[in-house]
C-alpha atoms as a PDB file:
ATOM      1  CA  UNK A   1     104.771 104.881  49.194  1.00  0.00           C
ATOM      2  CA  UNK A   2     103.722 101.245  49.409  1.00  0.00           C
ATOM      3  CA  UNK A   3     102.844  99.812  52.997  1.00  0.00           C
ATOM      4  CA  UNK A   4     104.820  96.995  53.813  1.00  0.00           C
ATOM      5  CA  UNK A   5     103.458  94.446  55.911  1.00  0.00           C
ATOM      6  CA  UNK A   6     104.881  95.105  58.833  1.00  0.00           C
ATOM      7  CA  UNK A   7     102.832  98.298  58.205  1.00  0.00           C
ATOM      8  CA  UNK A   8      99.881  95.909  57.176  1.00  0.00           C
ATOM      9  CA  UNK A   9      99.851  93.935  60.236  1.00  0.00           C
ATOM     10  CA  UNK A  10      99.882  97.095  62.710  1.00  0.00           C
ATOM     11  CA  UNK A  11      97.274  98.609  61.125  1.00  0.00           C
ATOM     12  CA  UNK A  12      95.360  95.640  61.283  1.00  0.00           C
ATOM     13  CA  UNK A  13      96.197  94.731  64.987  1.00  0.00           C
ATOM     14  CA  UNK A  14      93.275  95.757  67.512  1.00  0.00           C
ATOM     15  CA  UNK A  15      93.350  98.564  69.939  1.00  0.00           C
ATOM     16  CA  UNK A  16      95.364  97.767  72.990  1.00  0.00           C
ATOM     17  CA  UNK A  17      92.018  97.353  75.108  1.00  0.00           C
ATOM     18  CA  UNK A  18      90.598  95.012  72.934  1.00  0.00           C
ATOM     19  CA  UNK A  19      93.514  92.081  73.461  1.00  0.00           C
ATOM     20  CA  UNK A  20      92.684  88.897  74.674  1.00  0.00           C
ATOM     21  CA  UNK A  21      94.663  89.858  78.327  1.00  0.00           C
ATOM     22  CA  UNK A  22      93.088  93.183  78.380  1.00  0.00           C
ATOM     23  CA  UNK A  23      89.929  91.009  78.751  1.00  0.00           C
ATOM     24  CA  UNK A  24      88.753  91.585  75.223  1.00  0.00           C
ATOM     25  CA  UNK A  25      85.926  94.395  74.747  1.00  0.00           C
ATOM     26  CA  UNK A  26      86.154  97.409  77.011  1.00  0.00           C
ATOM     27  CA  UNK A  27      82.308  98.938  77.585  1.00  0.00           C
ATOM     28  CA  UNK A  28      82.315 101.942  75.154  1.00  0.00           C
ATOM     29  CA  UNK A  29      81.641 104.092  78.760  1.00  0.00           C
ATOM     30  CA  UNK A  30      84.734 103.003  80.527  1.00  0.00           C
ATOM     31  CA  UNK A  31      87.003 103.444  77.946  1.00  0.00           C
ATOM     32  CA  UNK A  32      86.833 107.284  78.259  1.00  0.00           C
ATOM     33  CA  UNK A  33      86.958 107.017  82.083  1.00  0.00           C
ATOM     34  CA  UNK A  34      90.538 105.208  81.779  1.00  0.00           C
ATOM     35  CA  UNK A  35      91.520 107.914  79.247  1.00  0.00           C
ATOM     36  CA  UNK A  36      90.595 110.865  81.919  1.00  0.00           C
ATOM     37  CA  UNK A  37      91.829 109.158  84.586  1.00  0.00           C
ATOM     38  CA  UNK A  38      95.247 108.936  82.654  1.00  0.00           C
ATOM     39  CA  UNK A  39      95.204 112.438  81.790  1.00  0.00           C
ATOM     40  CA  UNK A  40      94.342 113.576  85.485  1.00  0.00           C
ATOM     41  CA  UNK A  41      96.909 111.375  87.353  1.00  0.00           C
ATOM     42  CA  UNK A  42      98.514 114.110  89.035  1.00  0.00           C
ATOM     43  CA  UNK A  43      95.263 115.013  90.545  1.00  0.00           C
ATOM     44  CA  UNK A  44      94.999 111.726  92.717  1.00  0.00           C
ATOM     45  CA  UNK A  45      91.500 112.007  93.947  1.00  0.00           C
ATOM     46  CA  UNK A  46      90.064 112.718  90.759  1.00  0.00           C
ATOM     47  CA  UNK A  47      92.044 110.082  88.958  1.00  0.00           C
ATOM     48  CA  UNK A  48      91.278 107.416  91.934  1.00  0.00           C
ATOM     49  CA  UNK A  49      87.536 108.667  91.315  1.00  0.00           C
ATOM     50  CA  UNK A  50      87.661 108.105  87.756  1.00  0.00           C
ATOM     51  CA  UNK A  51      89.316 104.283  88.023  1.00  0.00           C
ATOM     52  CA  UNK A  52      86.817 103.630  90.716  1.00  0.00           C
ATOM     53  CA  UNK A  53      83.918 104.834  88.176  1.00  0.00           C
ATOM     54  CA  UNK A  54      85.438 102.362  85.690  1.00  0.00           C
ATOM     55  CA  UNK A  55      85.675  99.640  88.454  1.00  0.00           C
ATOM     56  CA  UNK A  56      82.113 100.280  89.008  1.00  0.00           C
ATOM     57  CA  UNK A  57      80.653  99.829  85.650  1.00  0.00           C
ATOM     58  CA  UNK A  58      83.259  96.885  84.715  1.00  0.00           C
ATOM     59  CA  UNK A  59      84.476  95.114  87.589  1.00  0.00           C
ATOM     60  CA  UNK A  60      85.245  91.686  85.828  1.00  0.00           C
ATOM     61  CA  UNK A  61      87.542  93.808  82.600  1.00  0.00           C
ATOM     62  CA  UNK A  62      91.173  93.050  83.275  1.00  0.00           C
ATOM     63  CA  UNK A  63      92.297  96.681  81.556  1.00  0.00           C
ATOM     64  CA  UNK A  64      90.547  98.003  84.605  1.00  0.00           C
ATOM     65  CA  UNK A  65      92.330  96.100  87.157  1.00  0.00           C
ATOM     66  CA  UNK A  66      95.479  96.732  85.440  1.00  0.00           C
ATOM     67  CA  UNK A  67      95.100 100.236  85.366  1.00  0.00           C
ATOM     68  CA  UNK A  68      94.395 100.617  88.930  1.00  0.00           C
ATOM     69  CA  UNK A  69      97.256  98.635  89.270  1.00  0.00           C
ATOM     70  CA  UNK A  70      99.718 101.079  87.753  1.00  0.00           C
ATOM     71  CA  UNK A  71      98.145 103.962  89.355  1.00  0.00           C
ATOM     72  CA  UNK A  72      98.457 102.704  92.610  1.00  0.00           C
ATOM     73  CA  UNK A  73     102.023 101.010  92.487  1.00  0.00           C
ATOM     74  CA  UNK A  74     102.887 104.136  90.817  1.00  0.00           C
ATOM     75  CA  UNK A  75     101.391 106.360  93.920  1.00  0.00           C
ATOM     76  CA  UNK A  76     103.561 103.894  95.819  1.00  0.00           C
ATOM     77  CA  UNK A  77     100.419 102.633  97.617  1.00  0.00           C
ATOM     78  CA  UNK A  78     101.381  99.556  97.605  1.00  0.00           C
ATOM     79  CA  UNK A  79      98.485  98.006  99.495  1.00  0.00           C
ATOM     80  CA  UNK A  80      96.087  98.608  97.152  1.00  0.00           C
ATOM     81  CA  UNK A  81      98.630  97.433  94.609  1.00  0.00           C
ATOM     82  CA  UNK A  82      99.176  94.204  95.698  1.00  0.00           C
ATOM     83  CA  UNK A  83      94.908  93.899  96.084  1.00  0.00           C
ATOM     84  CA  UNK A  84      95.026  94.905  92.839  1.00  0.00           C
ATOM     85  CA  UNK A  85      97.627  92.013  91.502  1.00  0.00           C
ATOM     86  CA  UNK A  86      95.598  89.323  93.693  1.00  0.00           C
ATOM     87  CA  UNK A  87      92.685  89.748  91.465  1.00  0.00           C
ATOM     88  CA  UNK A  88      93.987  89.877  88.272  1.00  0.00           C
ATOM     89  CA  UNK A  89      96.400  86.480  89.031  1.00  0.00           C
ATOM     90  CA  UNK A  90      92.826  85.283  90.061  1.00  0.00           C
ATOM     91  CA  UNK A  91      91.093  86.126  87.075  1.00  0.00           C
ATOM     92  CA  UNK A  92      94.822  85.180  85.000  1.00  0.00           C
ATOM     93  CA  UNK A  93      94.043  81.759  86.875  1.00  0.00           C
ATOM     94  CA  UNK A  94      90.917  81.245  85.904  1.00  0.00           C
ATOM     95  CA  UNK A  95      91.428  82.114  82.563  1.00  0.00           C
ATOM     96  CA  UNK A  96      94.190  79.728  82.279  1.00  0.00           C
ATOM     97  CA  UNK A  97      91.981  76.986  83.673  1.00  0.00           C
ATOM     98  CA  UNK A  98      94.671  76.237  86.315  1.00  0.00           C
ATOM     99  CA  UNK A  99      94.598  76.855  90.092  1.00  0.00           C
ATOM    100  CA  UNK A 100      93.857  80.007  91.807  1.00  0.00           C
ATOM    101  CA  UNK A 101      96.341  79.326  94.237  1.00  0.00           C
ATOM    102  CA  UNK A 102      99.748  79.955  92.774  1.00  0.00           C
ATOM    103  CA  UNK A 103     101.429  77.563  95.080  1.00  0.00           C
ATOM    104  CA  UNK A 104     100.165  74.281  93.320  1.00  0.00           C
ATOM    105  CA  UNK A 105     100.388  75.721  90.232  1.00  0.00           C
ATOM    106  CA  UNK A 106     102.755  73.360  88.165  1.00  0.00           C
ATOM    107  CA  UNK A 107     104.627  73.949  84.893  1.00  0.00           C
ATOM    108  CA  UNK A 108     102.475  71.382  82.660  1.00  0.00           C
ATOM    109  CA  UNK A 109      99.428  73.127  83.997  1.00  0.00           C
ATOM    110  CA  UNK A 110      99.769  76.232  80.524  1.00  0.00           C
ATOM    111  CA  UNK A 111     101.580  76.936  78.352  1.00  0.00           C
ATOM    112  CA  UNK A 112     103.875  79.024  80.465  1.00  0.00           C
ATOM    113  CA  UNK A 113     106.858  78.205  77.681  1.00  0.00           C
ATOM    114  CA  UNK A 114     105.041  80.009  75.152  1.00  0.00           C
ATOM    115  CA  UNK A 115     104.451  83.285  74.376  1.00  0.00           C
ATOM    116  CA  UNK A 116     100.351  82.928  74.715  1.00  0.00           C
ATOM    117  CA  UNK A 117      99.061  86.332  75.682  1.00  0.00           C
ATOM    118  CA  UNK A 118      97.270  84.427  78.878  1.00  0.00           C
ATOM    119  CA  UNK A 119      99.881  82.293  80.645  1.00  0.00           C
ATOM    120  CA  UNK A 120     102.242  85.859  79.709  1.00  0.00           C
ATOM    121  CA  UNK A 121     100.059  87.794  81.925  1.00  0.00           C
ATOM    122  CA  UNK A 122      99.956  85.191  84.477  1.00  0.00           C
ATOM    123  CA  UNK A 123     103.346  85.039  85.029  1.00  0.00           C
ATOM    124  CA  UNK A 124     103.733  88.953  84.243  1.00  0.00           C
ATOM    125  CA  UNK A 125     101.286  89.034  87.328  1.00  0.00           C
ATOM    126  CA  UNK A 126     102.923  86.559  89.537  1.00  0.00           C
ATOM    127  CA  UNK A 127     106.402  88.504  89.436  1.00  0.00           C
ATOM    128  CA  UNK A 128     104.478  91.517  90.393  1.00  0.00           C
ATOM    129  CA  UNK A 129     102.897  89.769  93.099  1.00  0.00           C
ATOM    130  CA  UNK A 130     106.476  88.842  94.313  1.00  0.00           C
ATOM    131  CA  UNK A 131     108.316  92.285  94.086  1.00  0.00           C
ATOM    132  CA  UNK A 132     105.389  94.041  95.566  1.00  0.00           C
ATOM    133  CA  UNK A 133     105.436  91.447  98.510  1.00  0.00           C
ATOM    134  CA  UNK A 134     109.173  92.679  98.969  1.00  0.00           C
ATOM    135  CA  UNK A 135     108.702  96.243  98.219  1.00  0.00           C
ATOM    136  CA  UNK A 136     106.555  95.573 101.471  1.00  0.00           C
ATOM    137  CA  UNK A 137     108.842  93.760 103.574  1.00  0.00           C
ATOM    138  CA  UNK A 138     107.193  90.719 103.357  1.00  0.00           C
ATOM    139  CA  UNK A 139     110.354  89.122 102.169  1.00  0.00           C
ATOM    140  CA  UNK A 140     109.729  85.202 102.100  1.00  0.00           C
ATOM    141  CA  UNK A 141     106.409  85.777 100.303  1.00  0.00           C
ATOM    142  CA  UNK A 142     108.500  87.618  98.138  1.00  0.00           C
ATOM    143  CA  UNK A 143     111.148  84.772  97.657  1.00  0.00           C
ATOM    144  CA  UNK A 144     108.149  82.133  97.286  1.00  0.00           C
ATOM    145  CA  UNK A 145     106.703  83.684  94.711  1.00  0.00           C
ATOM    146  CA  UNK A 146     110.098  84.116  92.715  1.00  0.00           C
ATOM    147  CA  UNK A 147     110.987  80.795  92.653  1.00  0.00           C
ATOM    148  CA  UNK A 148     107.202  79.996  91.219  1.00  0.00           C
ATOM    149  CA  UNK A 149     107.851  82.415  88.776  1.00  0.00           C
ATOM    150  CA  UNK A 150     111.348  80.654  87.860  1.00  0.00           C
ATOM    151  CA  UNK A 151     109.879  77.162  88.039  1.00  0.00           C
ATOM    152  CA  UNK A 152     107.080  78.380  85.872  1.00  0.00           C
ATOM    153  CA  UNK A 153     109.492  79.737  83.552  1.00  0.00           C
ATOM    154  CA  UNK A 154     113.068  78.021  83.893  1.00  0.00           C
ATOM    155  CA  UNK A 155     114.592  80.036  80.739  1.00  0.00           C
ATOM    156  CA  UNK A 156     113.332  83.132  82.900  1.00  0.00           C
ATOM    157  CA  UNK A 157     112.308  85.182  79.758  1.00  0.00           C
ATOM    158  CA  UNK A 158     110.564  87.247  82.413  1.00  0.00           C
ATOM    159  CA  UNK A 159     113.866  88.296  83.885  1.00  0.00           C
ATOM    160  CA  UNK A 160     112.067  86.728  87.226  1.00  0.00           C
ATOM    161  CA  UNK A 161     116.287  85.992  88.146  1.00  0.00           C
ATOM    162  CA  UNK A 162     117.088  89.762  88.766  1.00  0.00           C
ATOM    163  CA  UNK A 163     114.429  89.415  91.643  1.00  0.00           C
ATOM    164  CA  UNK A 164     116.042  86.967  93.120  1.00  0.00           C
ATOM    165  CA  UNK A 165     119.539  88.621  92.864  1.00  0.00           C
ATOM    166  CA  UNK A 166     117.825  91.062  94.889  1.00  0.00           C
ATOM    167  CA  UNK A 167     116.045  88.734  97.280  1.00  0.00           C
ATOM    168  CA  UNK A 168     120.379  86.916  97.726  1.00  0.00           C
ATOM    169  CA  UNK A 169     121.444  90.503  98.434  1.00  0.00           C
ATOM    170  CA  UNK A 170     119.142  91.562 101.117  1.00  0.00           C
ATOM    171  CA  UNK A 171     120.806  92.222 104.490  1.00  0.00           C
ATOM    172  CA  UNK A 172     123.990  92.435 102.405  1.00  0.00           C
ATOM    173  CA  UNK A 173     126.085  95.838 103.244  1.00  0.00           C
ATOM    174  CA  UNK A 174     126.323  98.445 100.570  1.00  0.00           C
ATOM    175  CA  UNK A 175     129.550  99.357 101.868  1.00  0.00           C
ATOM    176  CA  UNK A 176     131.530  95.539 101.261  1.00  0.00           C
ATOM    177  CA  UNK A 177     133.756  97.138  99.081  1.00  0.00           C
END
């Protein structure tokens, strides 16, 4: 059976650690730390250890800081999440060549219209920022950061809007019916 090119272009498309937003190439020695730590997530300490490890030997590799991410949003530790989401919308930022502080970023400032892997991620990041600064209670944070996100991307191909339905709702009474 012939490969078609869909086939083609998969085969030919790098590992997910090697994209541009993962921060290009992962050390050969972390890679296999990330990998463990995956496999051993329901054994928090050892997992925790393992991203730390990783953290250790690449602390400026974005797939590190987005894997500690996920672990700890997913451990609902949201503290560490949000730390986590601060430095990769910092190193987003700096990638971008645009401000570090989020606030006077404007929408001429990437191409946050396109669907460049960079700008993505920064926005990606941003709305992450924003729901974990609600998850938290921090509400107008929260709210800020949504209508960045929205500004940023006014067709809201980051569904940024179903935050802010949330953020409209709050205080609202389950029971209005």
């Amino acid at each position: 059976m012939a490969a078609t090119p869909a086939d083609k272009s998969l085969a030919a498309a790098p590992p997910w650690e090697e994209l541009p937003v993962y921060g290009g190439s992962l050390p050969p020695d972390v890679e296999p730390l990330l990998k463990q730590a995956a496999a051993r997530y329901h054994d928090e300490p050892e997992a925790e250890r393992l991203l730390q490890e990783a953290l250790r030997l690449a602390p400026e590799h974005m797939a590190v800081h987005i894997a500690l991410y996920r672990f700890y949003f997913y451990k609902n530790r949201l503290g560490k999440a949000l730390a986590c989401a601060v430095r990769c919308l910092d190193q987003a930022a700096e990638t971008c060549g645009i401000d570090t502080d989020w606030r006077r970023v404007g929408p001429g400032d990437a191409a946050f219209d396109s669907y460049d892997a960079m700008p993505r991620f920064y926005l990606f990041t941003l709305k992450a920022y924003a729901y974990i600064q609600m998850r938290l209670g921090c509400l107008e944070e929260g709210r800020e950061a949504v209508a960045k996100v929205l500004e940023l991307d006014p067709g809201d191909k980051l569904g940024a809007s179903v935050l802010q339905g949330v953020l409209a709702r709050v205080g609202e009474d389950d029971d209005d019916d």
